[in-house]
Protein backbone atom coordinates (compact mmCIF):
# COMPACT_ATOMS: atom_id res chain seq x y z
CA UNK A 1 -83.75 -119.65 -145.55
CA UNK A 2 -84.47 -119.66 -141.64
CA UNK A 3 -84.68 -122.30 -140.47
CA UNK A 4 -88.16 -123.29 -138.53
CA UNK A 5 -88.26 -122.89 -134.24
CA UNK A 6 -89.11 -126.42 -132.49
CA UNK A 7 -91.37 -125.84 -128.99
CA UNK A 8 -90.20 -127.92 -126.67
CA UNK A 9 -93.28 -128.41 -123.87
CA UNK A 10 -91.92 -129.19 -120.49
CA UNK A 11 -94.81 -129.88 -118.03
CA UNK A 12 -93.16 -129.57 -114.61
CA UNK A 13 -94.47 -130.49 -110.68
CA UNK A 14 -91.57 -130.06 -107.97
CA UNK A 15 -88.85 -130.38 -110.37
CA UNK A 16 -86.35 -128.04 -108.82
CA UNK A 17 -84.04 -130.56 -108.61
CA UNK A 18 -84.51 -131.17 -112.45
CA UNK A 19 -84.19 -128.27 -114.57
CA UNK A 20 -80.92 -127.07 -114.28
CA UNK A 21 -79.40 -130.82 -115.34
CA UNK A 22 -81.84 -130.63 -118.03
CA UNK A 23 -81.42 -127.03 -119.45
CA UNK A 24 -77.88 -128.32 -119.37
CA UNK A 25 -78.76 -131.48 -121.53
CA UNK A 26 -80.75 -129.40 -123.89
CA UNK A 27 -78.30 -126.62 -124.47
CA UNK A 28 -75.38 -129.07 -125.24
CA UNK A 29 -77.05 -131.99 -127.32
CA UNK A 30 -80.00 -129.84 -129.21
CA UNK A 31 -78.28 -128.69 -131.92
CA UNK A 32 -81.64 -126.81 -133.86
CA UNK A 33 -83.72 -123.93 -133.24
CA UNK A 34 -85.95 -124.34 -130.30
CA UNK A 35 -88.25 -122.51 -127.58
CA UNK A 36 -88.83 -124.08 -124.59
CA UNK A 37 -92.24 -123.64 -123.12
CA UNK A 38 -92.29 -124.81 -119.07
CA UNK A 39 -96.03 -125.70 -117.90
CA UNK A 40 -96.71 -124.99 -114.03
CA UNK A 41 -99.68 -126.18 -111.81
CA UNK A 42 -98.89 -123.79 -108.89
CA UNK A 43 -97.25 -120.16 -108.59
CA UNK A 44 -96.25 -122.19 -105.18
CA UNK A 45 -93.76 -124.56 -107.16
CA UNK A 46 -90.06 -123.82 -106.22
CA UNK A 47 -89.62 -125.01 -110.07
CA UNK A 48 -91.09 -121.53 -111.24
CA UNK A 49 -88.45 -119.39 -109.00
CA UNK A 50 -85.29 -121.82 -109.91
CA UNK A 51 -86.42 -121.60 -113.45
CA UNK A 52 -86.71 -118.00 -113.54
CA UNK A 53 -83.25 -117.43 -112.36
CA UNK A 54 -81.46 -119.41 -115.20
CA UNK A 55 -83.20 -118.32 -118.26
CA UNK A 56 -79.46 -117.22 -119.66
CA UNK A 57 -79.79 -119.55 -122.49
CA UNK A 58 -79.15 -119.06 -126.27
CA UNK A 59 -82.51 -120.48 -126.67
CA UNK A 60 -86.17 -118.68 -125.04
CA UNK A 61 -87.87 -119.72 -122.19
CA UNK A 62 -91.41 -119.18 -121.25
CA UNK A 63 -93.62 -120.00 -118.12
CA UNK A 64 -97.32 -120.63 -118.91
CA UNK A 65 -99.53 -121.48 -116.45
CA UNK A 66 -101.65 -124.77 -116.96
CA UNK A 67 -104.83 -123.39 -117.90
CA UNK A 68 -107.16 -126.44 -116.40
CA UNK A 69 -105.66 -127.59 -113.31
CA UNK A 70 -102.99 -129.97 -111.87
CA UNK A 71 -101.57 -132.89 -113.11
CA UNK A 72 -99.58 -133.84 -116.68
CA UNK A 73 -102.69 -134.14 -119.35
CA UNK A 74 -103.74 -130.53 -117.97
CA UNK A 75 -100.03 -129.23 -118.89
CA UNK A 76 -99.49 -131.18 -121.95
CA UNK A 77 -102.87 -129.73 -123.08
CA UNK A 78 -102.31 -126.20 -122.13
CA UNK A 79 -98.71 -126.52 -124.29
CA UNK A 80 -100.82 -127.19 -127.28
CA UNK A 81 -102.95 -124.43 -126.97
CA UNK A 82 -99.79 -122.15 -126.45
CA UNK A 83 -97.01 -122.96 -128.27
CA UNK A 84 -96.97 -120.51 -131.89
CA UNK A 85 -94.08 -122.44 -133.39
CA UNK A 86 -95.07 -124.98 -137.01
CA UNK A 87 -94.14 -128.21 -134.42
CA UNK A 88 -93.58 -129.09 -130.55
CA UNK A 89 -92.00 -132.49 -128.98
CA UNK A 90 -93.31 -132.85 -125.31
CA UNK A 91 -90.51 -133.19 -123.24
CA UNK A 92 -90.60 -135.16 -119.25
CA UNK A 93 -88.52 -132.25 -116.98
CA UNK A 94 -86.95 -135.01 -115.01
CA UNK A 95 -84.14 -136.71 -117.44
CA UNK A 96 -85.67 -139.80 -119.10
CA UNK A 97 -86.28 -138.77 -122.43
CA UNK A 98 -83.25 -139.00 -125.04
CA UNK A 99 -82.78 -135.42 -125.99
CA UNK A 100 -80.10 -136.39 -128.34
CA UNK A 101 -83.14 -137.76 -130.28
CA UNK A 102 -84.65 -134.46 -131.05
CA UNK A 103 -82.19 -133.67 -133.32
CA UNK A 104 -83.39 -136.95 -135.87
CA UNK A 105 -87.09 -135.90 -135.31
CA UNK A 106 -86.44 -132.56 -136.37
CA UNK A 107 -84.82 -133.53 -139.24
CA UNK A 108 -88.31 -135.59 -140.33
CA UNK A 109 -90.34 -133.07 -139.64
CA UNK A 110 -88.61 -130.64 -142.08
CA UNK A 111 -88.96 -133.70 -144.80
CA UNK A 112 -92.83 -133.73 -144.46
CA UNK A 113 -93.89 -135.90 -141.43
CA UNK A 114 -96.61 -134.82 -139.16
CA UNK A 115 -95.66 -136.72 -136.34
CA UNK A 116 -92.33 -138.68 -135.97
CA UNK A 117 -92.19 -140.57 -132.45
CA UNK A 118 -88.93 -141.53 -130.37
CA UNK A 119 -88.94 -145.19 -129.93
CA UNK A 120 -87.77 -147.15 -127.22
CA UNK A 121 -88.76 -150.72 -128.93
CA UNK A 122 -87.30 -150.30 -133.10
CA UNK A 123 -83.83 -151.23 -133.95
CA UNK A 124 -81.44 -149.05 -131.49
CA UNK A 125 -83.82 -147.78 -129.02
CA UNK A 126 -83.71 -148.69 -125.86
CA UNK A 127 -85.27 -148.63 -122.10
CA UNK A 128 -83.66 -148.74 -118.80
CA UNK A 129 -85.55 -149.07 -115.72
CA UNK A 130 -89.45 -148.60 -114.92
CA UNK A 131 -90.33 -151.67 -113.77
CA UNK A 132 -90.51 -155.10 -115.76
CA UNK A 133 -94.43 -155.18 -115.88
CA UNK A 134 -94.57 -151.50 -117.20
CA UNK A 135 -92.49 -152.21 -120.20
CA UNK A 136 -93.44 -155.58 -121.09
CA UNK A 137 -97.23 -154.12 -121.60
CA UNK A 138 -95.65 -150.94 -123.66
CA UNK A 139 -93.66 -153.22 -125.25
CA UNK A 140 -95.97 -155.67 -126.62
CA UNK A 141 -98.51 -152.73 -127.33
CA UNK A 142 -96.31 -151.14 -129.61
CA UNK A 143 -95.18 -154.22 -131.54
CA UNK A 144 -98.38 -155.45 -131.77
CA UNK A 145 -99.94 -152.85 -133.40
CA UNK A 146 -96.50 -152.27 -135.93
CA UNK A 147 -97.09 -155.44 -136.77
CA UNK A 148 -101.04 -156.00 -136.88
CA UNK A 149 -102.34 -152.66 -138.21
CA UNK A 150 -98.54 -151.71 -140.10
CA UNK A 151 -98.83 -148.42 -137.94
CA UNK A 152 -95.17 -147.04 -138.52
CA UNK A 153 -94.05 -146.92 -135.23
CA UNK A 154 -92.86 -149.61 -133.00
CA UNK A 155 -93.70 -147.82 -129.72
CA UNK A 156 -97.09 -146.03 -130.06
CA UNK A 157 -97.27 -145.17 -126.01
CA UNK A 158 -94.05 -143.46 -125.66
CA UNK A 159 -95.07 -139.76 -124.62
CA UNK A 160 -91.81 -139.01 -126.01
CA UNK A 161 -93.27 -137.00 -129.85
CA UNK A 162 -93.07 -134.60 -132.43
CA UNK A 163 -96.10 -133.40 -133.27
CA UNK A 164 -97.20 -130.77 -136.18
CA UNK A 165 -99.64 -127.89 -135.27
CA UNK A 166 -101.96 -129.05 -138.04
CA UNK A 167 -102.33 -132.49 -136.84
CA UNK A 168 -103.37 -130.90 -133.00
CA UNK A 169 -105.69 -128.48 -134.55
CA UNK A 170 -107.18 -131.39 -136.58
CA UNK A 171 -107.53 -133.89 -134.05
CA UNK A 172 -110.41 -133.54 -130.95
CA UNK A 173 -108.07 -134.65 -128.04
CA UNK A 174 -110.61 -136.77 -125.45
CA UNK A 175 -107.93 -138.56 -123.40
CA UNK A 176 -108.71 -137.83 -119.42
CA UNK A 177 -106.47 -139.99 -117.29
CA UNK A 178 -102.58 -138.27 -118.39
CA UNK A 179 -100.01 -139.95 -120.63
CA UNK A 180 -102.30 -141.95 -123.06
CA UNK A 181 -102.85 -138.42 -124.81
CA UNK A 182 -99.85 -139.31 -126.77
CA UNK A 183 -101.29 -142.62 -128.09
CA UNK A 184 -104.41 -141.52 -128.35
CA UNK A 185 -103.27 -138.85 -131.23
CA UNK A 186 -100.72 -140.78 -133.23
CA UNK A 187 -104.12 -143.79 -133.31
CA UNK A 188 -106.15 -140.78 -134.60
CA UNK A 189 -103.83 -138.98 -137.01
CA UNK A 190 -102.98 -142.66 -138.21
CA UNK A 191 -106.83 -143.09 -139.13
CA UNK A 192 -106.62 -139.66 -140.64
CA UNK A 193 -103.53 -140.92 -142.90
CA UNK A 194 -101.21 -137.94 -141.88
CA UNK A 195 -97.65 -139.64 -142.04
CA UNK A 196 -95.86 -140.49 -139.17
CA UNK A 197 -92.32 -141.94 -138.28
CA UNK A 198 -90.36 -142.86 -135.77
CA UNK A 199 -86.35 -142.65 -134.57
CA UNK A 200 -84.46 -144.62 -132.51
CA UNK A 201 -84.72 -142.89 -128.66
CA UNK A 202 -83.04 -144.40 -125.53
CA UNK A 203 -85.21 -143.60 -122.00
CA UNK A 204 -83.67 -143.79 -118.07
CA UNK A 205 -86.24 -143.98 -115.41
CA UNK A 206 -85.72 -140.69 -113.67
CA UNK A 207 -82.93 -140.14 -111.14
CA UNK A 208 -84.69 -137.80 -109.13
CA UNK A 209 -88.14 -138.25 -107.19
CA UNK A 210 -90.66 -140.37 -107.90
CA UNK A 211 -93.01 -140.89 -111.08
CA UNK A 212 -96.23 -139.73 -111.53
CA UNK A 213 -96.82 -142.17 -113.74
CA UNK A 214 -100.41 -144.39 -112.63
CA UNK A 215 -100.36 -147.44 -114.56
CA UNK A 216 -103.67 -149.30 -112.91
CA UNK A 217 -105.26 -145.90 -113.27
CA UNK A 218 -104.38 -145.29 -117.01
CA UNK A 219 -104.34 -148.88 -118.21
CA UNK A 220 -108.01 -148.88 -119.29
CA UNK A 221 -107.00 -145.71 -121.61
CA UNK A 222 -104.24 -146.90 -123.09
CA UNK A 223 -106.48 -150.53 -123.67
CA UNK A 224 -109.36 -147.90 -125.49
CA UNK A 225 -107.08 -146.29 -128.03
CA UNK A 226 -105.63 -149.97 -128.69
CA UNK A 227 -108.89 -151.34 -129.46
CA UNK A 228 -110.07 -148.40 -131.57
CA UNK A 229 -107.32 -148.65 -133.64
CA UNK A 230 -107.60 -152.75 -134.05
CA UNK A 231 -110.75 -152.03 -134.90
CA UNK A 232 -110.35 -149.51 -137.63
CA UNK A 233 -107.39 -151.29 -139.36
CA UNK A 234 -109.71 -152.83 -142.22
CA UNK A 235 -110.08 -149.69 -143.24
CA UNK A 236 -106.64 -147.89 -143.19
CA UNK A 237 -105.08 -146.42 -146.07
CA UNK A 238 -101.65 -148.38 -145.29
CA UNK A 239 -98.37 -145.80 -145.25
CA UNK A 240 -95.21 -146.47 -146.99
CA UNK A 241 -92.61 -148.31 -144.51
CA UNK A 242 -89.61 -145.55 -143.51
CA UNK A 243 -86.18 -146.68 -142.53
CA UNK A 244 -85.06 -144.57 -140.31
CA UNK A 245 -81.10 -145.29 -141.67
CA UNK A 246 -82.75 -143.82 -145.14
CA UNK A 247 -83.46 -140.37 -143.40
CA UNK A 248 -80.81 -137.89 -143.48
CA UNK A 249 -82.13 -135.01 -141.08
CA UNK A 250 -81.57 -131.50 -143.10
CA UNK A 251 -78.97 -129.20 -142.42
CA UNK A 252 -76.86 -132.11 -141.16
């Protein structure tokens, strides 16, 4: 039996300098099938040219276009909408994510889960870099609702997920500012009782360029999908606790 294709979604913005370190990454710690899907604003971005010179890969590579304008929600948005594959992990083009990682989340996803999120804050993880004030607020987000609402993961605003195609067909995505789309559906598919999980993932702050990330900007997003989800947690159907250490990913 085949076994099933991963999408990778790779939204990228100037990231010439990126790609070919992190094709590199991918291609020697991925060890499952994947597709990588690379989401442009601009035909102008040098990314597109430097990426369309290295596509000699054992795994395909597609260009999409982001179908509603600049910026990372856009991108992220127009991977959903394109990717064909049963599941997708949204990948940052400039280093920081844990790729390594993939390989445990893939693993959960073939034993059920419908979204299984690499976690900086649970026994292992890890974050270096970012700026203190930046991760104490992820930090004590993601704890606090582990341990107030028994959501099963310790870092809820990590952008760093699997995600099934059923729960993003079955989930109305309203998140406008950019990287709170990833809390805002693990809240909602939590309230929907799809099953979720989480593996131990280390993140860098990237080594090259600066971050797009806008945390006065976003803040009162990430605060809405916090408060929803305090809110609802009378009401949860609460999910069986998963040790990660208990979860041997198939076909390894």
């Amino acid at each position: 039996m085949n076994k099933p294709i991963l999408a990778l979604l790779i939204p990228v913005y100037n990231e010439e300098k990126s790609i070919l370190p992190l094709l590199k990454e991918i291609s020697s710690f991925i060890k499952i099938p994947i597709k990588l899907y690379f989401i442009y604003d601009s035909d102008n971005d040098p990314t597109v040219s430097v990426i369309e010179n290295h596509k000699n890969y054992d795994f395909p590579i597609e260009l999409i276009k982001n179908n509603y304008g600049s910026g990372a929600l856009n991108a992220i948005k127009t991977g959903f909408e394109t990717f064909s594959e049963e599941a997708c992990v949204v990948v940052m083009a400039d280093g920081s994510d844990d790729l390594s990682s993939i390989n445990g989340m893939y693993g959960m996803f073939c034993q059920g889960f419908h979204i299984v999120c690499g976690s900086r804050y649970m026994r292992n993880g890890k974050q270096y870099g970012g700026g203190w004030f930046k991760k104490l607020l992820s930090s004590m987000a993601g704890k606090s609702l582990y341990w107030f609402t028994r959501i099963p993961t310790h870092d809820v605003t990590n952008s760093f997920k699997l995600y099934t195609k059923e729960v993003l067909k079955n989930i109305s995505i309203k998140s406008s500012g950019g990287f709170e789309i990833g809390m805002e559906i693990v809240v909602k598919a939590f309230i929907k009782n799809y099953s979720i999980a989480e593996v131990p993932s280390i993140w860098h702050d990237r080594y090259e360029g600066s971050s797009n990330f806008k945390l006065w900007t976003w803040l009162p997003q990430y605060l809405k999908w916090y408060l929803l989800i305090i809110l609802r947690r009378p009401f949860f159907i609460r999910q069986k606790k998963i040790k990660y250490n208990s979860i041997r990913p198939v076909g390894y």
